[in-house]
C-alpha atoms as a PDB file:
ATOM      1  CA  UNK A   1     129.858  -6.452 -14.733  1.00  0.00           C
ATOM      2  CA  UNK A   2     130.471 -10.372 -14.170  1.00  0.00           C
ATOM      3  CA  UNK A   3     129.441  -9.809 -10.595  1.00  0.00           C
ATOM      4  CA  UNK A   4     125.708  -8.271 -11.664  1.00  0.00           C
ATOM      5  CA  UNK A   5     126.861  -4.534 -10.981  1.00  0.00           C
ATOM      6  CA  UNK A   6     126.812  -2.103 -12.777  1.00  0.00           C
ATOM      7  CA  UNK A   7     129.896   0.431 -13.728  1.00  0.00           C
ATOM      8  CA  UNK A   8     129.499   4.202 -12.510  1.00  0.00           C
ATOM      9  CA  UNK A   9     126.963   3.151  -9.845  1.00  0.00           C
ATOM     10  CA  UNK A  10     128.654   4.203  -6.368  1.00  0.00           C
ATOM     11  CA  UNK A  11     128.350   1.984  -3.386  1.00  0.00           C
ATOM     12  CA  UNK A  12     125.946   3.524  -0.785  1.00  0.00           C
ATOM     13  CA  UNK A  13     127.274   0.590   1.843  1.00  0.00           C
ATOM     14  CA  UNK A  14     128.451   2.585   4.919  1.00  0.00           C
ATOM     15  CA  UNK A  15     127.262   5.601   3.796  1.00  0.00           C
ATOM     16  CA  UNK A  16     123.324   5.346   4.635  1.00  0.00           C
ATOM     17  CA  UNK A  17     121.999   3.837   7.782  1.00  0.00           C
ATOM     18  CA  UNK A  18     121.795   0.038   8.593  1.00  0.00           C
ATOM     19  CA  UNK A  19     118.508   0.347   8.272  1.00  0.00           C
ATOM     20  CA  UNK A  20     118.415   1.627   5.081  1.00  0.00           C
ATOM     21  CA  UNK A  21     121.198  -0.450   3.794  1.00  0.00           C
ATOM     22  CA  UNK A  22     119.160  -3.810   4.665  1.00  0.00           C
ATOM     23  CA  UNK A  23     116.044  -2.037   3.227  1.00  0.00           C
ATOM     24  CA  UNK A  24     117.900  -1.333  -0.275  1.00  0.00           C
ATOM     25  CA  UNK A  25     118.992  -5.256  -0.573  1.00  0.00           C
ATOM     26  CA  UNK A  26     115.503  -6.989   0.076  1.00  0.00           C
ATOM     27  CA  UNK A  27     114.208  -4.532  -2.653  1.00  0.00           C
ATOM     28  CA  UNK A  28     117.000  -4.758  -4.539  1.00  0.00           C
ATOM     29  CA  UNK A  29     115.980  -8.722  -4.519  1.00  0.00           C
ATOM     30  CA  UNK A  30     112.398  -8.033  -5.474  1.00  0.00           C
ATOM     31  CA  UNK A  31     113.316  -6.377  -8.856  1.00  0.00           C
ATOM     32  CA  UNK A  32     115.923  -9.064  -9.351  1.00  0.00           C
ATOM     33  CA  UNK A  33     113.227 -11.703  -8.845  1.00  0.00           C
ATOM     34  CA  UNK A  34     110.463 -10.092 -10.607  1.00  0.00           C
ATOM     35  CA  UNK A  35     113.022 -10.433 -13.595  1.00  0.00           C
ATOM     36  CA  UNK A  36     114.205 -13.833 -13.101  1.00  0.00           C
ATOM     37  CA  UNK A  37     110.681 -14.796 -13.139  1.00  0.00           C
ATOM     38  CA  UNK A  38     109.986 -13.010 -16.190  1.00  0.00           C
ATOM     39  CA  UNK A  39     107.234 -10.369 -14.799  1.00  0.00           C
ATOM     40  CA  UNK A  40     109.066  -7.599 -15.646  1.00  0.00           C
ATOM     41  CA  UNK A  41     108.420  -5.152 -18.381  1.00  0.00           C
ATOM     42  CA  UNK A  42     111.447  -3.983 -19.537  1.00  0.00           C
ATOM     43  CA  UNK A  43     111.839  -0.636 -17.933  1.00  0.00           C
ATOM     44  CA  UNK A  44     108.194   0.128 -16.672  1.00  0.00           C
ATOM     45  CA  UNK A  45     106.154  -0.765 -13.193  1.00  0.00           C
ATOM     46  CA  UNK A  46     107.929  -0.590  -9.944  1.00  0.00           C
ATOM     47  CA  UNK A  47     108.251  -2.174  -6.375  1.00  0.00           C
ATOM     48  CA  UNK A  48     109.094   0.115  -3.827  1.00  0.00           C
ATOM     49  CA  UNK A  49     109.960   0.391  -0.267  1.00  0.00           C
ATOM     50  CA  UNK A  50     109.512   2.488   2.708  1.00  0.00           C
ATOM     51  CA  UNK A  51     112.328   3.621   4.593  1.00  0.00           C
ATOM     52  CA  UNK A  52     112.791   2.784   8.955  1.00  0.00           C
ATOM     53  CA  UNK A  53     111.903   6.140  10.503  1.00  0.00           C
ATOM     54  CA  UNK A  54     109.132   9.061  10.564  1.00  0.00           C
ATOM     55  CA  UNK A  55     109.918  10.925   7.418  1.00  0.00           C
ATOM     56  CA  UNK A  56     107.894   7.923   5.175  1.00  0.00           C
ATOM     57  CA  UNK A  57     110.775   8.430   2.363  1.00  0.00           C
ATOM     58  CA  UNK A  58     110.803   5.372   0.492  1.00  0.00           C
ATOM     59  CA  UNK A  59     112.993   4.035  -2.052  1.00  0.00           C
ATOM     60  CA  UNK A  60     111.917   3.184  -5.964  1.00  0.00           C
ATOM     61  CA  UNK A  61     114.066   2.356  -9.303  1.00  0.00           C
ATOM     62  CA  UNK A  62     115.688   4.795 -11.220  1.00  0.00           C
ATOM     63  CA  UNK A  63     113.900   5.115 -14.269  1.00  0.00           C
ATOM     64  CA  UNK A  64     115.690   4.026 -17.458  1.00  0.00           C
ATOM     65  CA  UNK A  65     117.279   0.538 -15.668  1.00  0.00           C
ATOM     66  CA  UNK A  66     116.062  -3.006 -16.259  1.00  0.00           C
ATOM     67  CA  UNK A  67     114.730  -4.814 -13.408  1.00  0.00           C
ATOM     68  CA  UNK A  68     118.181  -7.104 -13.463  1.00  0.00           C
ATOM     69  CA  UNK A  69     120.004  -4.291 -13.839  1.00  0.00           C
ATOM     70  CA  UNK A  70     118.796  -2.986 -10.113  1.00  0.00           C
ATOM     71  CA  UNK A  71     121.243  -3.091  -7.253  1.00  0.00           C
ATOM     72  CA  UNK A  72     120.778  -1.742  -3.910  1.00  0.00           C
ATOM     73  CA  UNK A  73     122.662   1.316  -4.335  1.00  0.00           C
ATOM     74  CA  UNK A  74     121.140   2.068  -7.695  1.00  0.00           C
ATOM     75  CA  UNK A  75     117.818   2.816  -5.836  1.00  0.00           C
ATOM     76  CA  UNK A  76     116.090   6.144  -5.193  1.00  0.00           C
ATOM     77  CA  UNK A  77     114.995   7.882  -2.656  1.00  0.00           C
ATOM     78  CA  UNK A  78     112.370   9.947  -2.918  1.00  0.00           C
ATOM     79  CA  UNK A  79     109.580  11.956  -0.146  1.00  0.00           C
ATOM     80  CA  UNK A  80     106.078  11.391  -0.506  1.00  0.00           C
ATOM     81  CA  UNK A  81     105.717  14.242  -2.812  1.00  0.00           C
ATOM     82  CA  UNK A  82     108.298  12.695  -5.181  1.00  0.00           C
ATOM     83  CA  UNK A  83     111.289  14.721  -4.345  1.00  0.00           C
ATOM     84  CA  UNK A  84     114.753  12.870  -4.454  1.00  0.00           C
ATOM     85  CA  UNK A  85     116.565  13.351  -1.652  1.00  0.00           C
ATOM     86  CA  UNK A  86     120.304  12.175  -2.747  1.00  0.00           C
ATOM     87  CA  UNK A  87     122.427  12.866  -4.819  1.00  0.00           C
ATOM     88  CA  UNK A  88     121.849  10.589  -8.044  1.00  0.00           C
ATOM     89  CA  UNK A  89     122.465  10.505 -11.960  1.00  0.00           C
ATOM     90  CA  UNK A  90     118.844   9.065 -11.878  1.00  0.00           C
ATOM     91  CA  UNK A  91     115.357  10.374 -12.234  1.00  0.00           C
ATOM     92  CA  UNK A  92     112.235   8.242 -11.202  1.00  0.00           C
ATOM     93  CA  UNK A  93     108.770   7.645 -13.274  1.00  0.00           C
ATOM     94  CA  UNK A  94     106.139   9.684 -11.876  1.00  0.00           C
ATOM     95  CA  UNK A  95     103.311   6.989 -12.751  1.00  0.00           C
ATOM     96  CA  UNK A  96     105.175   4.698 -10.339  1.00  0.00           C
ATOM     97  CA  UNK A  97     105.135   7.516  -7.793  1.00  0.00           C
ATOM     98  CA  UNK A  98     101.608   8.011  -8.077  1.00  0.00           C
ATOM     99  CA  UNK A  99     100.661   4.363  -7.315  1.00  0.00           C
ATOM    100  CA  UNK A 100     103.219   3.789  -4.971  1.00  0.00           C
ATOM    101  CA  UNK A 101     103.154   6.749  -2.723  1.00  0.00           C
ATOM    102  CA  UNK A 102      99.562   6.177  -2.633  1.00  0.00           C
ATOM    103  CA  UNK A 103      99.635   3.333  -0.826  1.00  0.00           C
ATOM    104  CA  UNK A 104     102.858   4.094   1.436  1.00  0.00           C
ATOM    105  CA  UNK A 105     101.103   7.212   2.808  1.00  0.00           C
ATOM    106  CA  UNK A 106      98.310   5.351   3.986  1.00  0.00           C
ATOM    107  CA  UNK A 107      98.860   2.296   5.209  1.00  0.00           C
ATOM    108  CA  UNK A 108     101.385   1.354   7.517  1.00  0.00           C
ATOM    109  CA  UNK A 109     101.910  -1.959   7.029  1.00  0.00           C
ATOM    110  CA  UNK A 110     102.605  -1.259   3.216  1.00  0.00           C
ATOM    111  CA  UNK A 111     106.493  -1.642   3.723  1.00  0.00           C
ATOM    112  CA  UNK A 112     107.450  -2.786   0.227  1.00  0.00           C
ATOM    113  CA  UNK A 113     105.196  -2.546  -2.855  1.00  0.00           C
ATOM    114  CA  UNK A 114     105.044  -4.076  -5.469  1.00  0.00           C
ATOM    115  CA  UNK A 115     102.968  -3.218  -9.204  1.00  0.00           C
ATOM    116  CA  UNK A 116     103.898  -5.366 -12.784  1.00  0.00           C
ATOM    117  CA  UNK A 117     102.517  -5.858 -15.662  1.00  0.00           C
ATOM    118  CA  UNK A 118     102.723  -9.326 -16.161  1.00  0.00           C
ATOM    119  CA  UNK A 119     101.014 -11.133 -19.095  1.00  0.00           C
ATOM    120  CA  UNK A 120      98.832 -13.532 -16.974  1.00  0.00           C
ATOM    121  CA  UNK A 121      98.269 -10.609 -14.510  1.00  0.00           C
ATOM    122  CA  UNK A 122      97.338  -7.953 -17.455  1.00  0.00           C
ATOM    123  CA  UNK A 123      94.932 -10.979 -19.093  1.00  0.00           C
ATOM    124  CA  UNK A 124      93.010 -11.940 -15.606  1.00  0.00           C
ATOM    125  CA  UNK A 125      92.929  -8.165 -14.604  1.00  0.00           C
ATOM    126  CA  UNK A 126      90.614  -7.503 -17.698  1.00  0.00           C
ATOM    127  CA  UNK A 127      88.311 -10.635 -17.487  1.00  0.00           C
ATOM    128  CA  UNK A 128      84.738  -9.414 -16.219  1.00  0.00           C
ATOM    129  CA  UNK A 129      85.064 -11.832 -13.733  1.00  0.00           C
ATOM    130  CA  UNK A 130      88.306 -10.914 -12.179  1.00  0.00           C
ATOM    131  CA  UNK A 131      89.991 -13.864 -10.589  1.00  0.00           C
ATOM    132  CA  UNK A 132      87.987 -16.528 -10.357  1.00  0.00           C
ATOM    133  CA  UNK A 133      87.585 -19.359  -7.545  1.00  0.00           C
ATOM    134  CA  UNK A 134      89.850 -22.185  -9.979  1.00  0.00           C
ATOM    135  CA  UNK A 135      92.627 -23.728  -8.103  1.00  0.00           C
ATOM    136  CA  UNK A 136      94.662 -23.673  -4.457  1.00  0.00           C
ATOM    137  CA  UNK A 137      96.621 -20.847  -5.467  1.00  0.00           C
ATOM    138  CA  UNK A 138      93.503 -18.340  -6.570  1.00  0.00           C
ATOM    139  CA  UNK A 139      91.688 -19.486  -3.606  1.00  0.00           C
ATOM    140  CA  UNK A 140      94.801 -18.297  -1.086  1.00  0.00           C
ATOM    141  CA  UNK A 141      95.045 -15.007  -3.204  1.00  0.00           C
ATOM    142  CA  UNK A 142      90.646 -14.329  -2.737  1.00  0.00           C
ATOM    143  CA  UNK A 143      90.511 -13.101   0.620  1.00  0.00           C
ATOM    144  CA  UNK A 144      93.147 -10.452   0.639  1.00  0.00           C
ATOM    145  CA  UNK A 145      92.205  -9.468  -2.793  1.00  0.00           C
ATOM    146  CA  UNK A 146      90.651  -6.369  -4.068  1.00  0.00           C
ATOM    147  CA  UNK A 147      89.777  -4.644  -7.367  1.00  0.00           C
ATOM    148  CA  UNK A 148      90.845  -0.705  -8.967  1.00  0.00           C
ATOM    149  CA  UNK A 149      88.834   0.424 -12.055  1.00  0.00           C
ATOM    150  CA  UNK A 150      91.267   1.501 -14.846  1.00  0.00           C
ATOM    151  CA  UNK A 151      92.197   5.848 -15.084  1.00  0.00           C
ATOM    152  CA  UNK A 152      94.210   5.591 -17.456  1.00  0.00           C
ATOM    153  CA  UNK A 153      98.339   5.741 -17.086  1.00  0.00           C
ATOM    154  CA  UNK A 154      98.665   6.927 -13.260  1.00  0.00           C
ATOM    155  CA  UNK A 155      99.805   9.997 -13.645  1.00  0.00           C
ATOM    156  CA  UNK A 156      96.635  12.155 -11.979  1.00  0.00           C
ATOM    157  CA  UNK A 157      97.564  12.834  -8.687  1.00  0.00           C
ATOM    158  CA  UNK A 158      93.717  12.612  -7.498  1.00  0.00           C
ATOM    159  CA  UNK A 159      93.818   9.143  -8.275  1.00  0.00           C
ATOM    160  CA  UNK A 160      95.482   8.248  -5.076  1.00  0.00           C
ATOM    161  CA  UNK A 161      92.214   8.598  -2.858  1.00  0.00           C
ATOM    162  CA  UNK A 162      89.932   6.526  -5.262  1.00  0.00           C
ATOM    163  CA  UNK A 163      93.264   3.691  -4.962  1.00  0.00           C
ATOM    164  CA  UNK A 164      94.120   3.510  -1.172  1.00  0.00           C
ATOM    165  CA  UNK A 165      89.414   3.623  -1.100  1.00  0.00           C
ATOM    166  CA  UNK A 166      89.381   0.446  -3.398  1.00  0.00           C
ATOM    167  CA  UNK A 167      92.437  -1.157  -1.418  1.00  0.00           C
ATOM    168  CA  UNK A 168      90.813  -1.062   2.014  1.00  0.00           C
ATOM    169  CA  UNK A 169      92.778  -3.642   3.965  1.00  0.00           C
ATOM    170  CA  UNK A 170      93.780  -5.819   1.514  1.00  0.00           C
ATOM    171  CA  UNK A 171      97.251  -6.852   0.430  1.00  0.00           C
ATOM    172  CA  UNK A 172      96.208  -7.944  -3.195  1.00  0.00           C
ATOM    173  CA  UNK A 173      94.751  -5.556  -5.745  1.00  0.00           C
ATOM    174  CA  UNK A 174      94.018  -6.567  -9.507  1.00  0.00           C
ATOM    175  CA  UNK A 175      94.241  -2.848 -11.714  1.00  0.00           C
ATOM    176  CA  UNK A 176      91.769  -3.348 -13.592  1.00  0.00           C
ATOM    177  CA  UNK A 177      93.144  -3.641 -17.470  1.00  0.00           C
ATOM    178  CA  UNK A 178      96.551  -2.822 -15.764  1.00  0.00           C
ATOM    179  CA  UNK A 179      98.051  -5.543 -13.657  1.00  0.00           C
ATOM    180  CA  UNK A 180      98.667  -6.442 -10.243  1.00  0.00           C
ATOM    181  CA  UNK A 181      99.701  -5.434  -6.881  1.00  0.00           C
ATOM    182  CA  UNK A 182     101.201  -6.367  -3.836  1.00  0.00           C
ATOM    183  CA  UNK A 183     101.981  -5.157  -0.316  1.00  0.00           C
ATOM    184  CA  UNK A 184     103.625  -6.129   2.923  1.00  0.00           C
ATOM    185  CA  UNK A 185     105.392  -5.657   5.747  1.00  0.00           C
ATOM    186  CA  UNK A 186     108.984  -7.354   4.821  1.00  0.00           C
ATOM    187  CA  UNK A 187     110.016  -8.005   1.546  1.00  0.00           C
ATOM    188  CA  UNK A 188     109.011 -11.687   1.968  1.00  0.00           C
ATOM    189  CA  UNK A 189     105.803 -10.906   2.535  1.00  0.00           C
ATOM    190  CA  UNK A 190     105.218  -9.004  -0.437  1.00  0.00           C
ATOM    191  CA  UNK A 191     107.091 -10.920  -2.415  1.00  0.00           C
ATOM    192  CA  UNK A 192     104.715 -14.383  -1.520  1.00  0.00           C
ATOM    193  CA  UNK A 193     101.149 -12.595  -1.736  1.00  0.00           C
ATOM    194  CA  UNK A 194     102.628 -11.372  -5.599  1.00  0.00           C
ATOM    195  CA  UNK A 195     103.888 -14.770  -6.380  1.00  0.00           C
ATOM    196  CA  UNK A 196     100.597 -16.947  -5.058  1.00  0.00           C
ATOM    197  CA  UNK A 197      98.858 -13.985  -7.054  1.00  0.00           C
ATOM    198  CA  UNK A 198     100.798 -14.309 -10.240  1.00  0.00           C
ATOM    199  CA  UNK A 199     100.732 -17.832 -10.036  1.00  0.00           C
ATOM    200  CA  UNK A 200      96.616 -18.016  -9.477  1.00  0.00           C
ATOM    201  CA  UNK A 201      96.175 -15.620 -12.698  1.00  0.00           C
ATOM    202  CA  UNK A 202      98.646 -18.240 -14.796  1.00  0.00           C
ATOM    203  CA  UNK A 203      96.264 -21.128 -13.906  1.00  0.00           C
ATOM    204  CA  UNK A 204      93.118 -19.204 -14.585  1.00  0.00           C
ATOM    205  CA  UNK A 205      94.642 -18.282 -17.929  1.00  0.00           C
ATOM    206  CA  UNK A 206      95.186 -21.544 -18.706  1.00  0.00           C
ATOM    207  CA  UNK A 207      92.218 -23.342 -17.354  1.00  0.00           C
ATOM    208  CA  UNK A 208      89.847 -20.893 -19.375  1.00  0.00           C
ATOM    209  CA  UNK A 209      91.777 -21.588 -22.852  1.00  0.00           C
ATOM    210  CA  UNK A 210      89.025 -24.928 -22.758  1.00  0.00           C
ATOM    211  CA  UNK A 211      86.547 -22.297 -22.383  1.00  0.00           C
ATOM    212  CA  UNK A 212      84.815 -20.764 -19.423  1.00  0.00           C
ATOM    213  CA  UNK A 213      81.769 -23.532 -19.284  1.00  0.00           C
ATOM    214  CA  UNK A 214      84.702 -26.027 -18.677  1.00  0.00           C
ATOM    215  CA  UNK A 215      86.136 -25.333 -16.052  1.00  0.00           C
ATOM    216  CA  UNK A 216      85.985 -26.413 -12.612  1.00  0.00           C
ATOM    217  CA  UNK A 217      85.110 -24.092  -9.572  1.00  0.00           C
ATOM    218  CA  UNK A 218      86.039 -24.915  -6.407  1.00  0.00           C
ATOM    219  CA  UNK A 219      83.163 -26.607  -3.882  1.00  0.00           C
ATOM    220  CA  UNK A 220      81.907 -23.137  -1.919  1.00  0.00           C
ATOM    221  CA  UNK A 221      83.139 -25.338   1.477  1.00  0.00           C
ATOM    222  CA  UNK A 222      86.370 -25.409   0.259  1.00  0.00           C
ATOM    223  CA  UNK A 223      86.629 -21.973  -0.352  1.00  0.00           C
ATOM    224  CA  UNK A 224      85.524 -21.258   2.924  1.00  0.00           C
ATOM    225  CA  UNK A 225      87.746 -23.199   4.632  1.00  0.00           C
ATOM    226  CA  UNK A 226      91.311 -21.914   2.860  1.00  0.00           C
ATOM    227  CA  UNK A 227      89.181 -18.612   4.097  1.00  0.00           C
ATOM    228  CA  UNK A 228      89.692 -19.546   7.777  1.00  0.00           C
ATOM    229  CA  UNK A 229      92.759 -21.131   6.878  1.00  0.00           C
ATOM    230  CA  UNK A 230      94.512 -17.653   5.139  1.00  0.00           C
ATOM    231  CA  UNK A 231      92.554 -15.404   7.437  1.00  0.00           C
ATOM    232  CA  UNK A 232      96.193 -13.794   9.123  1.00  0.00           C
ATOM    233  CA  UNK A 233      98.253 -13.495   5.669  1.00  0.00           C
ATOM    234  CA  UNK A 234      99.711 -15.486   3.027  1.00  0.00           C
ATOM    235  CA  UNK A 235     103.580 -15.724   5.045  1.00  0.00           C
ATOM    236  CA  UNK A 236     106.245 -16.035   3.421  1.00  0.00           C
ATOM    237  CA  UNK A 237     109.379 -15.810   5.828  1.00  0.00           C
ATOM    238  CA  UNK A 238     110.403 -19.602   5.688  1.00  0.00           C
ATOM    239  CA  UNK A 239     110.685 -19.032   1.737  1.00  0.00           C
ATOM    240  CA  UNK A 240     112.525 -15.951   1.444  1.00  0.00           C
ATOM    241  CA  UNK A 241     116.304 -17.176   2.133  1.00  0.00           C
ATOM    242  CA  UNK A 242     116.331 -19.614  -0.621  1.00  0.00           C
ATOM    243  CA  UNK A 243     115.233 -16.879  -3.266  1.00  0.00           C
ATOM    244  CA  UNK A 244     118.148 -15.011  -2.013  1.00  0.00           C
ATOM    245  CA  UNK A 245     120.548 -18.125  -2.375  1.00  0.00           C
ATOM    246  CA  UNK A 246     118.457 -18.585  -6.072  1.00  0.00           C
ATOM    247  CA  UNK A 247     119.483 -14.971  -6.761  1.00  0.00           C
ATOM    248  CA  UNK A 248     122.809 -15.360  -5.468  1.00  0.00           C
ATOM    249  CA  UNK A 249     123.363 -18.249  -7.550  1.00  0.00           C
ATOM    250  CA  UNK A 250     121.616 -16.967 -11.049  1.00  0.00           C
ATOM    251  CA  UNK A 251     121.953 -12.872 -10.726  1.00  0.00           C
ATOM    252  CA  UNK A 252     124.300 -11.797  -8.295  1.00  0.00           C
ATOM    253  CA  UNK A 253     124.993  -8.080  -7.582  1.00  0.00           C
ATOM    254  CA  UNK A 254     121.557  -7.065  -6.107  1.00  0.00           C
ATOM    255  CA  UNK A 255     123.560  -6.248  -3.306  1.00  0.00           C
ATOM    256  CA  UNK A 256     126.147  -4.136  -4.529  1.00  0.00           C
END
């Protein structure tokens, strides 16, 4: 469609709550941006979001759309034990409910999530080293970062524990061999600790094609101050509005 929905796909406006409503657009957005930046991976990886209220349903992407593609009635929803609770034409990938429900169930601040497979993300998540100390970005990303060994594709259930245990209280993990991940409490949140995150694995990648004995690491003082400096969260708020007006501009129909 010209407008960026898609035909057959039934507006959920006025038929879910407010709450939910306003939760579908802001992830909506998130898969839109994830595409218009180009970390998307065709049909695979997810970004999810929990639903207002004490049931912890949350909503993911049905399986077999692109990420630019997703609109906010085109969502899921799904219980923690990946049961779909509306009436859809869609099914959902049960890797992306492994990971995601993981983190949902146990920790409340985890309001959107968000897992690609980006090239620069994929390359830094299987360097011994994991990300390293290089520029402004990585050194924002450090402190809320944290590191899961590779299973294989996330579809053992067990998994979960080992997750959520690596994840502590962080709101950046690097899969290893996988990818990365991102949490927060509003979809701007998440949406600025994935791009400083992204955006600090890009550098790396490109600083270490001189080699690793070339490179520059940051003066330990500096990295303790941006420590102090990051120490309550990466934000994100002030930036959110104009990637909606972006979107609005260069892929409408997220909100349809």
């Amino acid at each position: 469609m010209a407008d960026g929905s898609l035909a057959g796909v039934v507006s959920l406006k006025g038929k879910v709550s407010d709450e939910e409503w306003r939760t579908r657009v802001d992830l909506a957005a998130l898969y839109r941006l994830a595409a218009l930046h180009g970390w998307d991976d065709m049909i695979y990886t997810h970004i999810s979001a929990r639903i207002p209220g004490p049931e912890h349903n949350f909503l993911i992407n049905p399986y077999g759309m692109l990420f630019d593609e997703i609109t906010a009635s085109s969502l899921v929803r799904i219980d923690v034990e990946g049961n779909i609770l509306q009436e859809t034409p869609y099914f959902i990938n049960p890797a992306g409910f492994t990971i995601h429900s993981a983190v949902h169930m146990n920790r409340e601040d985890a309001h959107f999530v968000m897992h690609l497979h980006s090239d620069q993300g994929a390359a830094v998540s299987s360097q011994k080293e994991g990300l390293l100390p290089l520029s402004q970005h990585s050194l924002i990303c450090l402190p809320h970062l944290a590191y899961h060994d590779y299973e294989g594709i996330a579809l053992n259930l067990d998994e979960r524990e080992r997750l959520v245990a690596d994840l502590g209280d962080k709101s950046l993990m690097l899969l290893r061999n996988h990818g990365t991940l991102a949490l927060g409490e509003s979809a701007a949140e998440c949406w600025n600790g994935m791009f400083f995150l992204e955006r600090a694995c890009k550098q790396q990648v490109m600083a270490l094609s001189c080699g690793r004995e070339n490179v520059l690491i940051a003066p330990e003082a500096a990295q303790e101050e941006v420590r102090r400096q990051v120490g309550r969260g990466i934000g994100g708020k002030l930036g959110w509005p104009g990637c909606l007006r972006k979107l609005d501009r260069e892929m409408p129909g997220y909100d349809a």
